[in-house]
PDB file of N, CA and C in Angstrom:
ATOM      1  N   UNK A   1     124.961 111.715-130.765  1.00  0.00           N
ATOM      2  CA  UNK A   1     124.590 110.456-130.153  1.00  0.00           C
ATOM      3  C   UNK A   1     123.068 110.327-130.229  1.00  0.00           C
ATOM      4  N   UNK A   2     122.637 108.731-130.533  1.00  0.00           N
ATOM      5  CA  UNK A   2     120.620 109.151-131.035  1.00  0.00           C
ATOM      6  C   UNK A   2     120.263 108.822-129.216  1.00  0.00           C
ATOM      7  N   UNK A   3     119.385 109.069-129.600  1.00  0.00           N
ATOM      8  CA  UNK A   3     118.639 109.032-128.110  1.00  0.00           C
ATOM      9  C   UNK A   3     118.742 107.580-127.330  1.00  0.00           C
ATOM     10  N   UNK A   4     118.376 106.485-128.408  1.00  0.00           N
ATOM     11  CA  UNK A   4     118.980 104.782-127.773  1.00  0.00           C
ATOM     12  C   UNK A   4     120.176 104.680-127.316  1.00  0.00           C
ATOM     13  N   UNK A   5     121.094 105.107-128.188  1.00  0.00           N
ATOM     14  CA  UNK A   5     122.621 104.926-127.543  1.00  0.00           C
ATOM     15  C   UNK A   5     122.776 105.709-125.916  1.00  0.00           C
ATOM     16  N   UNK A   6     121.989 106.759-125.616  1.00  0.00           N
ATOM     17  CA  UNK A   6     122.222 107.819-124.778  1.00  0.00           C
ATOM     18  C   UNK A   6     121.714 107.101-123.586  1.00  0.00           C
ATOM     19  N   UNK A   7     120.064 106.286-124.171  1.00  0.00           N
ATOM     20  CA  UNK A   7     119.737 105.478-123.070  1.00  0.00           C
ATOM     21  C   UNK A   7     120.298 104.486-122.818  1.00  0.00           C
ATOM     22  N   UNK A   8     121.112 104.092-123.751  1.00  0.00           N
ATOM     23  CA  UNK A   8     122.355 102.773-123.041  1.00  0.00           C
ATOM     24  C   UNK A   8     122.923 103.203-122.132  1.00  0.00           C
ATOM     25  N   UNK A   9     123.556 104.437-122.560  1.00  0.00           N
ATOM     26  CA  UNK A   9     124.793 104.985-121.577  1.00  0.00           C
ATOM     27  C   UNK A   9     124.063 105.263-120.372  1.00  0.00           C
ATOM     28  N   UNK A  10     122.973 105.441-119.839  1.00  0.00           N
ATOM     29  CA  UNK A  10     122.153 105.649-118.738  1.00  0.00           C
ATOM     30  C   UNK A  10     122.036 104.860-117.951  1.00  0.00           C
ATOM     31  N   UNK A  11     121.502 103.819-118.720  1.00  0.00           N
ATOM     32  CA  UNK A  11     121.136 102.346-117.985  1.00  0.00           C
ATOM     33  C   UNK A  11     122.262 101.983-117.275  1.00  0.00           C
ATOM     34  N   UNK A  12     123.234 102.024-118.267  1.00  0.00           N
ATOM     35  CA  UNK A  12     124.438 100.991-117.796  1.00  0.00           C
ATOM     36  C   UNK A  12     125.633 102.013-116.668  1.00  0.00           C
ATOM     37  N   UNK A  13     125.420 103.570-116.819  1.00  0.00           N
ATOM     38  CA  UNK A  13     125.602 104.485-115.856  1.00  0.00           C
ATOM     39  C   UNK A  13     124.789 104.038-114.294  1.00  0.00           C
ATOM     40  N   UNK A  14     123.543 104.271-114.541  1.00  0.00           N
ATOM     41  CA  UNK A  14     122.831 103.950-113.389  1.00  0.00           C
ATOM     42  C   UNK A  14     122.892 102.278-112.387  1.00  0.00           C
ATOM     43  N   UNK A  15     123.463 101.232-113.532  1.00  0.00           N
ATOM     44  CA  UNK A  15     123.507  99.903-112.757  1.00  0.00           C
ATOM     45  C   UNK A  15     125.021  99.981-111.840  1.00  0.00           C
ATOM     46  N   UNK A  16     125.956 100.937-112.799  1.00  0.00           N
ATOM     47  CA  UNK A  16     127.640 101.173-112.284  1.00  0.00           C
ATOM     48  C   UNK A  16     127.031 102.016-110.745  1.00  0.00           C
ATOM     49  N   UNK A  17     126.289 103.003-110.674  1.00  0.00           N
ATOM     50  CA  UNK A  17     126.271 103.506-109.750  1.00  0.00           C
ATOM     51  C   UNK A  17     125.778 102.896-108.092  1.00  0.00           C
ATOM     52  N   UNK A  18     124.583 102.365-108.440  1.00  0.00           N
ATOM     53  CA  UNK A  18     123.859 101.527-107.508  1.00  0.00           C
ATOM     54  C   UNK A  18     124.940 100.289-107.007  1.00  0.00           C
ATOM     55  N   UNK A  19     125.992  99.482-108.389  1.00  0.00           N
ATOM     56  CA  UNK A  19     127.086  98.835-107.970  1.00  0.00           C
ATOM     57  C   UNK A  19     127.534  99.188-106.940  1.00  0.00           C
ATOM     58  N   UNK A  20     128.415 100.402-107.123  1.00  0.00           N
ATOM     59  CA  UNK A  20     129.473 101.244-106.373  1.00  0.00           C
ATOM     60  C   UNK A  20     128.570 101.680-105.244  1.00  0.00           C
ATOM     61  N   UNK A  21     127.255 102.104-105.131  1.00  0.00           N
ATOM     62  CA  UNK A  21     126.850 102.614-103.684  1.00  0.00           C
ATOM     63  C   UNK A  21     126.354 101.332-102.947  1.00  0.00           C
ATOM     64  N   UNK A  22     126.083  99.830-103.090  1.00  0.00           N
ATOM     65  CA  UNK A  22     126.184  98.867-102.354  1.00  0.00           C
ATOM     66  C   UNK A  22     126.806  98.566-102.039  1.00  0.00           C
ATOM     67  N   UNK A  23     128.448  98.556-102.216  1.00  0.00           N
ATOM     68  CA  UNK A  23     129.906  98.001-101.846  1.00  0.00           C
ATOM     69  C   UNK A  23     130.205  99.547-100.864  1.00  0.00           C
ATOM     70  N   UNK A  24     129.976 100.741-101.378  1.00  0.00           N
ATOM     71  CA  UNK A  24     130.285 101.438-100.091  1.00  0.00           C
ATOM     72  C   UNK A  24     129.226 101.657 -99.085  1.00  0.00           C
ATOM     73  N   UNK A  25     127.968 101.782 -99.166  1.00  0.00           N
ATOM     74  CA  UNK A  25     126.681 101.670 -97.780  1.00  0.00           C
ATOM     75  C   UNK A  25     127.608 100.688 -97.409  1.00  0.00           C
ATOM     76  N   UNK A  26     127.871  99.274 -98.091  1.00  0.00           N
ATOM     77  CA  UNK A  26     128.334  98.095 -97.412  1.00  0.00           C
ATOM     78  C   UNK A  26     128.999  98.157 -96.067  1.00  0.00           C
ATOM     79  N   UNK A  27     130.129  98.864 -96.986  1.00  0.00           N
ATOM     80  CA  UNK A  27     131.648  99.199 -95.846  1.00  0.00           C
ATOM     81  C   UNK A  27     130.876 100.168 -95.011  1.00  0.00           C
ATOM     82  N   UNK A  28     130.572 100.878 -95.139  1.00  0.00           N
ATOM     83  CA  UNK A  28     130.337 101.903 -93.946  1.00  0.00           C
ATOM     84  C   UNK A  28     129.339 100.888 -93.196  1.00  0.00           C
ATOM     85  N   UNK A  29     127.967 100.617 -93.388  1.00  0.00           N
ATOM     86  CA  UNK A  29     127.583  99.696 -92.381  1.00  0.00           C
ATOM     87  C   UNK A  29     128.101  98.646 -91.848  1.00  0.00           C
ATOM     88  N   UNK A  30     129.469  98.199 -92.293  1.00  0.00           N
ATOM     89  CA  UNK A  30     130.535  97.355 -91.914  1.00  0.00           C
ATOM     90  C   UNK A  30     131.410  98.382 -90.246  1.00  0.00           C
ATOM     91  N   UNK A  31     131.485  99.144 -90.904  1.00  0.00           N
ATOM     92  CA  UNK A  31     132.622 100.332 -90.300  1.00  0.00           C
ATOM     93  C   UNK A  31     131.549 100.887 -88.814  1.00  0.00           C
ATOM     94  N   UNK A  32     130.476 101.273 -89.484  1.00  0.00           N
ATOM     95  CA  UNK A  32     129.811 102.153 -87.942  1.00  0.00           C
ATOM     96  C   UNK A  32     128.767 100.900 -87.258  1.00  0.00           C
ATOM     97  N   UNK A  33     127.934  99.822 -87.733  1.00  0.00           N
ATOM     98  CA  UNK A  33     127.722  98.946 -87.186  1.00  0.00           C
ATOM     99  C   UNK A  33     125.592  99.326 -87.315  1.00  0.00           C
ATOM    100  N   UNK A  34     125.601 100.421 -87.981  1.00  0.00           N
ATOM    101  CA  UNK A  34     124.287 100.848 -87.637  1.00  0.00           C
ATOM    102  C   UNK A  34     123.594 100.585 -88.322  1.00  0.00           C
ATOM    103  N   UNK A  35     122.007  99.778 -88.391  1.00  0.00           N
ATOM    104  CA  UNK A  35     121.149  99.390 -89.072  1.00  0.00           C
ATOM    105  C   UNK A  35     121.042  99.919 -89.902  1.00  0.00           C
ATOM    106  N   UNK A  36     120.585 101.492 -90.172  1.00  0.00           N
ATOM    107  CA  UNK A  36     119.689 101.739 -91.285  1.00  0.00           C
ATOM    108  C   UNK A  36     121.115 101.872 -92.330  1.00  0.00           C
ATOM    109  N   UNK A  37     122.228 101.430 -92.789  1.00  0.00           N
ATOM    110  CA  UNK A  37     122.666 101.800 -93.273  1.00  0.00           C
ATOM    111  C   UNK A  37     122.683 100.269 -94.111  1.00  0.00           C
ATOM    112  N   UNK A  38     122.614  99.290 -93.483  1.00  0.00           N
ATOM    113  CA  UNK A  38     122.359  97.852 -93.765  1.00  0.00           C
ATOM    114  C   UNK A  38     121.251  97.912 -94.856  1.00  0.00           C
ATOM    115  N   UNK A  39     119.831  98.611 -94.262  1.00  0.00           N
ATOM    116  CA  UNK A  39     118.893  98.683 -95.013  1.00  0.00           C
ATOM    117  C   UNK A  39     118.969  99.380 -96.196  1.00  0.00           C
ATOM    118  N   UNK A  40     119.684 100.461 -96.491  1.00  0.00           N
ATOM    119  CA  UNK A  40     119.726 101.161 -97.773  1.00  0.00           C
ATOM    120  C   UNK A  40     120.856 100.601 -98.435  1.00  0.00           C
ATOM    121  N   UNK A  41     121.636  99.777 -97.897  1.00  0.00           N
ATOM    122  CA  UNK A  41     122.857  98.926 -98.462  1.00  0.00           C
ATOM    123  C   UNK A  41     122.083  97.473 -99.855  1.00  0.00           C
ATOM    124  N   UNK A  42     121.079  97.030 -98.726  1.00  0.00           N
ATOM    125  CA  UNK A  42     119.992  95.633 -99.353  1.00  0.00           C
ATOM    126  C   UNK A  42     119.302  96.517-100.351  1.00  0.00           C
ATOM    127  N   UNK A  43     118.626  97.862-100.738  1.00  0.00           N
ATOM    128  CA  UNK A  43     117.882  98.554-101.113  1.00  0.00           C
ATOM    129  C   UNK A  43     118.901  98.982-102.684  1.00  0.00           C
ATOM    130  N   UNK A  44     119.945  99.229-102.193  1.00  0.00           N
ATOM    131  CA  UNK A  44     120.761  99.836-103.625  1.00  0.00           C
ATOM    132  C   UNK A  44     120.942  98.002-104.131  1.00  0.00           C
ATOM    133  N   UNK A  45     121.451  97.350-103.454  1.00  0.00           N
ATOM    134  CA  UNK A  45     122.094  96.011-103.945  1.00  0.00           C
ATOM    135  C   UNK A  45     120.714  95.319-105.098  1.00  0.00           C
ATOM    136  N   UNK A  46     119.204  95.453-104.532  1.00  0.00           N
ATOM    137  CA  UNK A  46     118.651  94.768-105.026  1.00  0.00           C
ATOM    138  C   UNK A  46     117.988  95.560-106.293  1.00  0.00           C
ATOM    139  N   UNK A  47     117.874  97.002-106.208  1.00  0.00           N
ATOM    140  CA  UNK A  47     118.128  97.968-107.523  1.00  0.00           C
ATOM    141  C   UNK A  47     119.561  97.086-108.619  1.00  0.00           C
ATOM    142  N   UNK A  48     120.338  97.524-107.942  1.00  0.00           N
ATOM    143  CA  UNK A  48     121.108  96.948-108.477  1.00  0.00           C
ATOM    144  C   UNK A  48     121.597  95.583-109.703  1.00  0.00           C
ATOM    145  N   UNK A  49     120.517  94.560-108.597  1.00  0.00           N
ATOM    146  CA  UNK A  49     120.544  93.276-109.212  1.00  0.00           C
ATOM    147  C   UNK A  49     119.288  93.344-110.399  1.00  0.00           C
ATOM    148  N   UNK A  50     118.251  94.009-110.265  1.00  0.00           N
ATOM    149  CA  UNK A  50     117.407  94.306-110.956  1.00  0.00           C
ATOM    150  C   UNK A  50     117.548  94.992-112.466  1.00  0.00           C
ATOM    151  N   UNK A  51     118.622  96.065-112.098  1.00  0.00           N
ATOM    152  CA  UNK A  51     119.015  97.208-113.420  1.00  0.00           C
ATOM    153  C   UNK A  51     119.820  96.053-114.266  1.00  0.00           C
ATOM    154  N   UNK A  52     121.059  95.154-113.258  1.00  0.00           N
ATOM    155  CA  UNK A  52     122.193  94.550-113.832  1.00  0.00           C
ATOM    156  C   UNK A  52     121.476  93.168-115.077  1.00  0.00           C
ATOM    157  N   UNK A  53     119.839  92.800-114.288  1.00  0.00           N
ATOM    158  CA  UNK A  53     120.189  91.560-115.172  1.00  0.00           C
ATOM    159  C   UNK A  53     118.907  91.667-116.413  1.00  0.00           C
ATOM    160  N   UNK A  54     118.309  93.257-116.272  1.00  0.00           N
ATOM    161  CA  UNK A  54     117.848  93.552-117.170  1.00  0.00           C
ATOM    162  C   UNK A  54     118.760  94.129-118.622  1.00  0.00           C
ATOM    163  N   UNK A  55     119.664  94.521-118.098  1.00  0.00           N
ATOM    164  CA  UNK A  55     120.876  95.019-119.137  1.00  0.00           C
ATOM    165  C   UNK A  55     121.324  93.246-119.499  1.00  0.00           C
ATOM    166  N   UNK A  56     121.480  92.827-118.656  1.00  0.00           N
ATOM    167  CA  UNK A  56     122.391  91.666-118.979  1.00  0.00           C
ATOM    168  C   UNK A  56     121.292  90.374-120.180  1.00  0.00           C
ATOM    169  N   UNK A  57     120.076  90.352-120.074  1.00  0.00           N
ATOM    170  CA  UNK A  57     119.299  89.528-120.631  1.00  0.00           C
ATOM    171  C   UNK A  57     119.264  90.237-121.971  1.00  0.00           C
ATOM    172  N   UNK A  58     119.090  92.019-121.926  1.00  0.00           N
ATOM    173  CA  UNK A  58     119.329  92.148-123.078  1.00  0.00           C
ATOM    174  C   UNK A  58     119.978  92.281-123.900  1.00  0.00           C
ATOM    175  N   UNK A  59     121.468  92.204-123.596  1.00  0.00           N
ATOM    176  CA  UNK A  59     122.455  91.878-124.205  1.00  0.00           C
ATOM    177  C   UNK A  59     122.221  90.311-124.664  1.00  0.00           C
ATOM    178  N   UNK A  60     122.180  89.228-123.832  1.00  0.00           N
ATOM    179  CA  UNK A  60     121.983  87.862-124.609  1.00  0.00           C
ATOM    180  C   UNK A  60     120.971  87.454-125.281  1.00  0.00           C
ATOM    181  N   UNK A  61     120.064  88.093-124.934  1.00  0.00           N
ATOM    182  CA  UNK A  61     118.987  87.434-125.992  1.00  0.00           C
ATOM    183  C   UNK A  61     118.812  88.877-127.355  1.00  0.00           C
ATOM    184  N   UNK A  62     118.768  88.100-128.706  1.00  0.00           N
ATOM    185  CA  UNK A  62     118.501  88.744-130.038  1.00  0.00           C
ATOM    186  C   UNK A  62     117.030  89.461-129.652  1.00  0.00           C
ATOM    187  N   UNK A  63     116.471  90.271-129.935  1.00  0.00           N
ATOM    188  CA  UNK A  63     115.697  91.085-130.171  1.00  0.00           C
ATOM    189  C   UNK A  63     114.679  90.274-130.962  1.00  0.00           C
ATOM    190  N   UNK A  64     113.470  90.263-130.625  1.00  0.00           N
ATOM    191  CA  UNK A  64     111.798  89.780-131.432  1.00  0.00           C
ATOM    192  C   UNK A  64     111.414  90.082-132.381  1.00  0.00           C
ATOM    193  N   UNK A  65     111.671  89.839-133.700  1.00  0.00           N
ATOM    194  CA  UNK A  65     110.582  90.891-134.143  1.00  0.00           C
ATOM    195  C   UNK A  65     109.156  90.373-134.503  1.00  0.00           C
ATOM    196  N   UNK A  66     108.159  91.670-134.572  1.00  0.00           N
ATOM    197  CA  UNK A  66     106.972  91.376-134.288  1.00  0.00           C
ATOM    198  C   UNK A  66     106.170  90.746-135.424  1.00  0.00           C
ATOM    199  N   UNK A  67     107.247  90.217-136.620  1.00  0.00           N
ATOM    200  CA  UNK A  67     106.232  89.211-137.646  1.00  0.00           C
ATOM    201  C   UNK A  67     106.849  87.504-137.371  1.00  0.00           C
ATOM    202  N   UNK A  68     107.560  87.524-135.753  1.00  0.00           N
ATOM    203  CA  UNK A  68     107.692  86.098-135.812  1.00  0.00           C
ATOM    204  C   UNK A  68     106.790  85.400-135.426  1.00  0.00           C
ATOM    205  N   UNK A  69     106.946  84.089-136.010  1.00  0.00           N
ATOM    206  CA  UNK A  69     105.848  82.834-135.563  1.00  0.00           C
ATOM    207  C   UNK A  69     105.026  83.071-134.235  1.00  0.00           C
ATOM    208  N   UNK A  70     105.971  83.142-133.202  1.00  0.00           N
ATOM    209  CA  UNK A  70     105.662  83.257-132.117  1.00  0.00           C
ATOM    210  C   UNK A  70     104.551  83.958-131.611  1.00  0.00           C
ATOM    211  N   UNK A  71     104.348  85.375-132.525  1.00  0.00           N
ATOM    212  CA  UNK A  71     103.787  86.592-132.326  1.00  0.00           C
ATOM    213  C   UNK A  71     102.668  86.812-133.543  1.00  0.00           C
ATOM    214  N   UNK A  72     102.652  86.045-134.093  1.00  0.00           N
ATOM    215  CA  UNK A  72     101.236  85.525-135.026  1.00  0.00           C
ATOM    216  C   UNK A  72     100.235  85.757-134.455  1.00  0.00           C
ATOM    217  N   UNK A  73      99.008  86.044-134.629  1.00  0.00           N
ATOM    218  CA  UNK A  73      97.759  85.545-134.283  1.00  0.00           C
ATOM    219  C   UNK A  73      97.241  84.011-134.681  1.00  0.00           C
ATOM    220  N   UNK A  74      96.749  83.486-134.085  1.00  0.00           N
ATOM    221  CA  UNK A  74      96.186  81.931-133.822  1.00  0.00           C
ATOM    222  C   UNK A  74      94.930  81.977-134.657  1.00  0.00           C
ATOM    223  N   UNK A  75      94.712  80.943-135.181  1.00  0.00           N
ATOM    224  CA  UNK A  75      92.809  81.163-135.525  1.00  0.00           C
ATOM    225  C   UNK A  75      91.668  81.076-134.683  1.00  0.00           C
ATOM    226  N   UNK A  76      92.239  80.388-133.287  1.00  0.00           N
ATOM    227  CA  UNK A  76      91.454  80.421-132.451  1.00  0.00           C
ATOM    228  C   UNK A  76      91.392  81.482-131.517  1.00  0.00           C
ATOM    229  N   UNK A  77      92.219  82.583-131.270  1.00  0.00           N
ATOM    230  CA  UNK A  77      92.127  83.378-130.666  1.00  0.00           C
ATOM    231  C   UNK A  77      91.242  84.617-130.942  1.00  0.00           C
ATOM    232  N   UNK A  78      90.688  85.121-131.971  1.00  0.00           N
ATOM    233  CA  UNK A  78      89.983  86.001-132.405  1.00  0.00           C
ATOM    234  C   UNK A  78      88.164  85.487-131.599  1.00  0.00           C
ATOM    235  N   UNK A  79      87.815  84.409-131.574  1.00  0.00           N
ATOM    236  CA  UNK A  79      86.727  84.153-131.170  1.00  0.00           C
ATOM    237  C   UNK A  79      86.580  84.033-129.549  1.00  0.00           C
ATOM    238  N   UNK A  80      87.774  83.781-129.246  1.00  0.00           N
ATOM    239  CA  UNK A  80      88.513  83.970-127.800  1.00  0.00           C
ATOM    240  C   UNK A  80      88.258  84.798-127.550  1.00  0.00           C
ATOM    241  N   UNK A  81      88.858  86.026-127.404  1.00  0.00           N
ATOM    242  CA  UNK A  81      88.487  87.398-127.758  1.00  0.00           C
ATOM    243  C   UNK A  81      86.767  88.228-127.757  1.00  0.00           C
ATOM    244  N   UNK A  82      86.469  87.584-129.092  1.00  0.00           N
ATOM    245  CA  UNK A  82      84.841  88.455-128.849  1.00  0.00           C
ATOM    246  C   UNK A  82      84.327  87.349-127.349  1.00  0.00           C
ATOM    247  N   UNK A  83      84.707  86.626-127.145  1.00  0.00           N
ATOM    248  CA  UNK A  83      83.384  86.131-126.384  1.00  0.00           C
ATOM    249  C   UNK A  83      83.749  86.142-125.145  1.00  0.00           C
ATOM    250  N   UNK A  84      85.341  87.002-124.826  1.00  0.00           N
ATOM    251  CA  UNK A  84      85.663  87.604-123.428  1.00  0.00           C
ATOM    252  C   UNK A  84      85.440  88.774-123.251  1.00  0.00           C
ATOM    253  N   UNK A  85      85.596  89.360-124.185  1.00  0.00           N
ATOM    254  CA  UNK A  85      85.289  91.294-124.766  1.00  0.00           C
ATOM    255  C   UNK A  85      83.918  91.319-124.433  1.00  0.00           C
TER     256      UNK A  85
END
């Protein structure tokens, strides 16, 4: 397995996990009623939402590459440049 594929399986390991430990902190701070369990519940959830929609954007959007238009240099930017440098 190359090392990218391995870090897929990581990423998308680590977003399953943080999943699964916000739905159970959930229940248990459901079940015993006690704050701090609320707080590490919001804490995995928003890991969570963070890991999920970084995986998820990069699945929909194609990949850049770095000789597109977009990613050109300008003619005006080089003088930009020296006279902020």
């Amino acid at each position: 397995m190359s090392a990218k594929n391995r870090f897929q399986v990581f990423m998308n390991s680590v977003a399953a996990v943080l999943a699964l430990a916000t739905v159970a902190l959930g229940e248990l701070y459901l079940y015993t009623g006690i704050g701090v369990w609320l707080t590490v519940t919001i804490s995995c959830g928003t890991a969570c939402y963070h890991f999920s929609m970084r995986l998820l954007v990069g699945y929909l959007v194609p990949p850049v590459k770095g000789k597109a238009k977009w990613f050109r240099p300008k003619k005006w930017e080089a003088p930009l440049y020296r006279f902020c440098g």
